[in-house]
N, C-alpha and C. Protein backbone atom coordinates (compact mmCIF):
# COMPACT_ATOMS: atom_id res chain seq x y z
N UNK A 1 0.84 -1.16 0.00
CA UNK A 1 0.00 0.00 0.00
C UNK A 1 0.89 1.24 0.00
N UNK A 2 0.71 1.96 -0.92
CA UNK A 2 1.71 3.28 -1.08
C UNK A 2 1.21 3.75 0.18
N UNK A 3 2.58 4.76 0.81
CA UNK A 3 1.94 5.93 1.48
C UNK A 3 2.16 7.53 1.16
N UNK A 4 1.55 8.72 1.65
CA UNK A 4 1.90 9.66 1.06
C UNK A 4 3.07 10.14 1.70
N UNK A 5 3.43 11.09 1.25
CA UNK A 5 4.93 12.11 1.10
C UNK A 5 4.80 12.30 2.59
N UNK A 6 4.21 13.15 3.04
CA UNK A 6 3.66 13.23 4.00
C UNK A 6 4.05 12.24 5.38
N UNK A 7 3.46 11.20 5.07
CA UNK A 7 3.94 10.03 6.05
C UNK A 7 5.20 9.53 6.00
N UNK A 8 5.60 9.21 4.74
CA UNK A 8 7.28 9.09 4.30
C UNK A 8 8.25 9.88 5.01
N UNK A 9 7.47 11.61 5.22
CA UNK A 9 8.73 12.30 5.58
C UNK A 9 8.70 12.40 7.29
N UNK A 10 7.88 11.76 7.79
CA UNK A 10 7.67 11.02 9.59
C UNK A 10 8.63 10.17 9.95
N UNK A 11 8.74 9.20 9.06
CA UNK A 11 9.44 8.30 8.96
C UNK A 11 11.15 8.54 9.85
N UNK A 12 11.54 7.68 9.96
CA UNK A 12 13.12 8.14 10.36
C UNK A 12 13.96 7.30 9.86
N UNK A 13 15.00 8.21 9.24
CA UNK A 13 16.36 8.22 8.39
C UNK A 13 17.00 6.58 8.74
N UNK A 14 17.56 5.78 8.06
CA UNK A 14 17.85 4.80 8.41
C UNK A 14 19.65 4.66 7.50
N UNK A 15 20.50 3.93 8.54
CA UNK A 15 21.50 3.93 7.70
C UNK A 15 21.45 2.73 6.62
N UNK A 16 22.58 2.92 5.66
CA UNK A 16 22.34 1.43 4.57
C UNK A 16 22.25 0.10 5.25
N UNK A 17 21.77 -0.74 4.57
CA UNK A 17 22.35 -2.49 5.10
C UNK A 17 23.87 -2.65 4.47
N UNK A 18 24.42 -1.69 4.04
CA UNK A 18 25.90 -1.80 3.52
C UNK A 18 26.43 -1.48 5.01
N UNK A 19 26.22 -0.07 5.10
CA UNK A 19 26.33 0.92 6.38
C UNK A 19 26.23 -0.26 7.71
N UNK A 20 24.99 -1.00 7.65
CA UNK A 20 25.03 -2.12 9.14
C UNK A 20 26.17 -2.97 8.85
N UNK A 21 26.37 -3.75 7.70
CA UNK A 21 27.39 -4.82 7.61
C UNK A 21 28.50 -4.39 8.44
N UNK A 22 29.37 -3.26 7.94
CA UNK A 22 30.61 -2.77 7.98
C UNK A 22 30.46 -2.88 9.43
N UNK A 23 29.34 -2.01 10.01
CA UNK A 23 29.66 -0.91 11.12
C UNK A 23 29.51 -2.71 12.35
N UNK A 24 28.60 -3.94 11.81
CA UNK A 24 28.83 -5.19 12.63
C UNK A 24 30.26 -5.63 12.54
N UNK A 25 30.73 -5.97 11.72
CA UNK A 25 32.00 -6.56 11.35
C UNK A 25 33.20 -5.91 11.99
N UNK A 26 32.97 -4.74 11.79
CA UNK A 26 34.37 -3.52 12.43
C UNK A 26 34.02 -3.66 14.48
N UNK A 27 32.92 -3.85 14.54
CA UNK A 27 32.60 -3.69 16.05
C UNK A 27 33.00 -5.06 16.63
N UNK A 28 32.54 -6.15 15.72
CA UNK A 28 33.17 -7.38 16.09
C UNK A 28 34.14 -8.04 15.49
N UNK A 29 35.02 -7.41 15.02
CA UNK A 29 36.86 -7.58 14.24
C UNK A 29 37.42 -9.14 15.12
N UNK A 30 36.78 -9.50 16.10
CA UNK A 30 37.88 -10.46 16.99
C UNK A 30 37.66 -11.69 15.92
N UNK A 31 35.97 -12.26 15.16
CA UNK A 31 35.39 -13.23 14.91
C UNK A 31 34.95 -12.81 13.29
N UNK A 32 35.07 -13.90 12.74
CA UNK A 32 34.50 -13.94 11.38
C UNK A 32 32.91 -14.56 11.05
N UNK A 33 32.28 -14.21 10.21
CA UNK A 33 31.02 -14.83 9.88
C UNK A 33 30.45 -15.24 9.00
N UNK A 34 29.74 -16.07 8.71
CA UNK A 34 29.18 -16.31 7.41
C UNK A 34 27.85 -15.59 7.40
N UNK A 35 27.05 -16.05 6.13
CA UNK A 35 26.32 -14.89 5.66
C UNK A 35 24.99 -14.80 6.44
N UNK A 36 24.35 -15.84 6.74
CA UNK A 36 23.44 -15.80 7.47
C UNK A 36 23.95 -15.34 8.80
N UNK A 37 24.91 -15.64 9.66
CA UNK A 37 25.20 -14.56 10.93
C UNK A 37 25.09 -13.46 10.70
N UNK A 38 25.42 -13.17 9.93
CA UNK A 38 25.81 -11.38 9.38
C UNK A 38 24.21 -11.17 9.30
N UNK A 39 23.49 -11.71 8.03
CA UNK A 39 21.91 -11.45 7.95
C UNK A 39 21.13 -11.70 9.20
N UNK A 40 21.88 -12.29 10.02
CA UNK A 40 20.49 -12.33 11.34
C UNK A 40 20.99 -10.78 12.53
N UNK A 41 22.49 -10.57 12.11
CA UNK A 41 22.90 -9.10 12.78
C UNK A 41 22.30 -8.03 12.09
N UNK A 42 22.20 -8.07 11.13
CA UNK A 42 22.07 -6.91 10.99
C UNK A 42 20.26 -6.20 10.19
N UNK A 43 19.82 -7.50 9.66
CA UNK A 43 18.40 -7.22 9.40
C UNK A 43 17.37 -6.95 10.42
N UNK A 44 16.30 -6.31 10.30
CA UNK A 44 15.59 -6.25 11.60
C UNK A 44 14.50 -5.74 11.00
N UNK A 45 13.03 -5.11 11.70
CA UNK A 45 12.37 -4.92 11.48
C UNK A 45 12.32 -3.72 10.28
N UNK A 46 11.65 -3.24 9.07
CA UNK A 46 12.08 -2.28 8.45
C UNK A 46 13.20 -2.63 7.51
N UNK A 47 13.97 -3.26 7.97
CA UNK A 47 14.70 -3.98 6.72
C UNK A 47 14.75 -5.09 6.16
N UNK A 48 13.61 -5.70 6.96
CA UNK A 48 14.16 -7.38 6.53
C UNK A 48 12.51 -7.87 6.09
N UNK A 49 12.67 -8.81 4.73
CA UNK A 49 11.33 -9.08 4.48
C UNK A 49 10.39 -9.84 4.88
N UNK A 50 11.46 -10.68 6.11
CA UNK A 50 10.66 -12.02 6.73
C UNK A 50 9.92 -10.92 7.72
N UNK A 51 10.12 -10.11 7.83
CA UNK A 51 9.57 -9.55 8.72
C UNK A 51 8.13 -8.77 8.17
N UNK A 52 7.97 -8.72 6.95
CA UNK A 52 6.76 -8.16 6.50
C UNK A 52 5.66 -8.98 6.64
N UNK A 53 4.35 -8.45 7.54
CA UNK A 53 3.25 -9.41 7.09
C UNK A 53 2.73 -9.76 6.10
N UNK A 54 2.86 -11.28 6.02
CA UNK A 54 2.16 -11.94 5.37
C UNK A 54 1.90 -13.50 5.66
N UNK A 55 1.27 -14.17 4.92
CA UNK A 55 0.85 -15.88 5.53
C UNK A 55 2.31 -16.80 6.08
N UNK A 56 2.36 -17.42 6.86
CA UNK A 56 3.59 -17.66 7.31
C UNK A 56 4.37 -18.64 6.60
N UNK A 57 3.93 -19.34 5.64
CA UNK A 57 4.27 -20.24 4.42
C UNK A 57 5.07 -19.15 3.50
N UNK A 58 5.17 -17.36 3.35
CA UNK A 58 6.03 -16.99 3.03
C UNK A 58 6.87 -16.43 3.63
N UNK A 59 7.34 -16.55 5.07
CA UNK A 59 8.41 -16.07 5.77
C UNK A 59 9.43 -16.68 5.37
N UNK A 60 9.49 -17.87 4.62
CA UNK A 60 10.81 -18.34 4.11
C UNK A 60 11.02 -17.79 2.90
N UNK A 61 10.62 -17.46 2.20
CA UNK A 61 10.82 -16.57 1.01
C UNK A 61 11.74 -14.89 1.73
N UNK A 62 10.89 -14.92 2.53
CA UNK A 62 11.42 -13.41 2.93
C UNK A 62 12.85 -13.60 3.70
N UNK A 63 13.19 -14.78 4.23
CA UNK A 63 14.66 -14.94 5.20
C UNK A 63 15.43 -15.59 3.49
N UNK A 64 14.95 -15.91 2.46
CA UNK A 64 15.52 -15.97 1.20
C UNK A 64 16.39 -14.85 0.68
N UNK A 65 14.99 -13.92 0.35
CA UNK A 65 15.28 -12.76 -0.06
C UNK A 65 16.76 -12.12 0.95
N UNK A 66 16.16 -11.76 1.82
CA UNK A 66 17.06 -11.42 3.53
C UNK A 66 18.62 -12.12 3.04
N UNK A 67 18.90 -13.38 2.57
CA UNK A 67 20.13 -14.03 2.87
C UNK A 67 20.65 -13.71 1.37
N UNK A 68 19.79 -13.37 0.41
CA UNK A 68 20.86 -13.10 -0.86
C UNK A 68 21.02 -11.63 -1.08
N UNK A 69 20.24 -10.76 -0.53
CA UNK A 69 20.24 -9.26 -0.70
C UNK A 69 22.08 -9.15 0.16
N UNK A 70 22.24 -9.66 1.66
CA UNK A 70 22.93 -9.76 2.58
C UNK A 70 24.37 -10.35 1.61
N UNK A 71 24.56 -11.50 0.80
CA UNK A 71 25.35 -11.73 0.11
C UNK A 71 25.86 -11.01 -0.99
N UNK A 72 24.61 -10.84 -1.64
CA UNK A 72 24.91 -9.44 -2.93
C UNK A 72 26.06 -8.47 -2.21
N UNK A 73 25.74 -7.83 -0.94
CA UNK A 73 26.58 -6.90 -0.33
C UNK A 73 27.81 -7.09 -0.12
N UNK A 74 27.85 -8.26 0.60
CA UNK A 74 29.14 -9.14 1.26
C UNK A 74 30.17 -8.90 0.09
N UNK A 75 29.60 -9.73 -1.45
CA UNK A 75 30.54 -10.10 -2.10
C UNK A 75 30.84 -8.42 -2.91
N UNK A 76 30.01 -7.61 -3.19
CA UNK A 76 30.29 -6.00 -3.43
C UNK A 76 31.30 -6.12 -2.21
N UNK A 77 31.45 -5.43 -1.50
CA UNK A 77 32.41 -4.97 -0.08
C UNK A 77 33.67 -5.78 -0.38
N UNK A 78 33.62 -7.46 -0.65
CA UNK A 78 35.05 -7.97 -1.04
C UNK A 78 35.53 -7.84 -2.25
N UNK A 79 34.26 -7.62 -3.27
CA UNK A 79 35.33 -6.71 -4.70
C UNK A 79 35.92 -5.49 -4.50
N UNK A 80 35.28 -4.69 -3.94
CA UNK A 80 36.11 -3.30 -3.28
C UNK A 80 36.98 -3.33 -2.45
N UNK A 81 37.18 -4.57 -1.30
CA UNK A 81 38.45 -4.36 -1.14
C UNK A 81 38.26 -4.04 0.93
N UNK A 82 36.77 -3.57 1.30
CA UNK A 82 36.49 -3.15 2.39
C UNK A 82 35.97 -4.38 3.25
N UNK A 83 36.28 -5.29 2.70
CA UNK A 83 36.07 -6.77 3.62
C UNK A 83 37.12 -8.25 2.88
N UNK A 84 37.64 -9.12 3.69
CA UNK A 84 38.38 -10.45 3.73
C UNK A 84 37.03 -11.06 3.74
N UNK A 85 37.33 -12.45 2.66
CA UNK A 85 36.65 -13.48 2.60
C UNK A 85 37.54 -14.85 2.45
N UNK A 86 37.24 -15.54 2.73
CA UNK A 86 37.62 -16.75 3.34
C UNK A 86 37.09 -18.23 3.29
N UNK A 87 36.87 -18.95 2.59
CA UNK A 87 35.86 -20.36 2.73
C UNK A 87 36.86 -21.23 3.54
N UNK A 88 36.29 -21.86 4.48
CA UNK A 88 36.53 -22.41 5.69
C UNK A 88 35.63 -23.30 6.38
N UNK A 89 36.15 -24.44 6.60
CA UNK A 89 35.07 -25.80 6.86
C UNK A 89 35.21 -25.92 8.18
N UNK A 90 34.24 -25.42 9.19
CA UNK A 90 34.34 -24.62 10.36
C UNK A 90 33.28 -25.98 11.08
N UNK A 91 33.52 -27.13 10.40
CA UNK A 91 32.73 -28.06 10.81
C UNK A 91 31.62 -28.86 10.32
N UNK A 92 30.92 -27.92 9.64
CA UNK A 92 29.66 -28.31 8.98
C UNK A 92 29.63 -28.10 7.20
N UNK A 93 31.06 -28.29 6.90
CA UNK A 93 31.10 -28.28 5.40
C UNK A 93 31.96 -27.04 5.24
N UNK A 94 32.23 -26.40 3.94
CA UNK A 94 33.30 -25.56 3.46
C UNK A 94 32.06 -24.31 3.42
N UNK A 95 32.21 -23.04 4.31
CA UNK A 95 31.32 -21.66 4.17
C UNK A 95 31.76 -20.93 3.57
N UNK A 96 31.32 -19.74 3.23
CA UNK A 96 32.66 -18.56 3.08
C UNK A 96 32.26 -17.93 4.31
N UNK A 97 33.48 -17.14 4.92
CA UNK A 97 32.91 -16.40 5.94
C UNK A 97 33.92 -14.95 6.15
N UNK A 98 33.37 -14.05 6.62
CA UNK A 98 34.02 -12.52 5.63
C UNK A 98 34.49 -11.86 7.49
N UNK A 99 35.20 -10.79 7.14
CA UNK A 99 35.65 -9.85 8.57
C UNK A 99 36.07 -8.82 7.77
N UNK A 100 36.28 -7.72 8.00
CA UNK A 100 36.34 -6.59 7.84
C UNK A 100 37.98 -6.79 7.85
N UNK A 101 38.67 -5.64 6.74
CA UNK A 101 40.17 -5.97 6.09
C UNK A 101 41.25 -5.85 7.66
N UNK A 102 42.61 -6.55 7.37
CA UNK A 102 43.09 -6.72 8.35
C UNK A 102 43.92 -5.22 8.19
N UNK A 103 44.29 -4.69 9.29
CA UNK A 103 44.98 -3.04 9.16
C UNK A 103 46.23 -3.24 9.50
């Protein structure tokens, strides 16, 4: 349902899901993560689609959506150069799992 301009400009300013990645990763530098850790840090209400109502047979669509939007980013940030990636079989098979560049 659209809303008007009006209500839009009520709203409050939100930083990117680029902006959350970094600002998780840099805060927690000790530990690395794979993509769904990262997507369960940093999505939340307002950003994340599992979170939109609808019948609960599509909340998995929406933690879908949620885990490849979250990757799209990941792997942008390691072509630029502003995140380490890594595949690493941390037990449960070979992941990739990313940390913010070493300084």
């Amino acid at each position: 349902m659209p809303i008007s301009i009006d209500a839009f400009e009520r709203g409050s300013e939100r930083y990117s899901i680029e902006e959350r990645i970094v600002a998780f990763l840099r805060n927690n530098d000790e530990r690395a993560y794979n993509v769904r850790e990262v997507t369960e840090a940093v999505m939340e209400t307002g950003w994340s689609e599992a979170n939109v109502e609808r019948p609960v047979d599509d909340e998995l669509v929406g933690c879908l959506v949620d885990l490849a939007t979250v990757s799209a980013i990941l792997d942008r940030l390691v072509d630029h150069g502003a995140l380490e990636r890594r595949v690493v079989d941390a037990g449960e098979g070979e992941r990739s799992y990313y940390r913010t560049r070493a300084t």
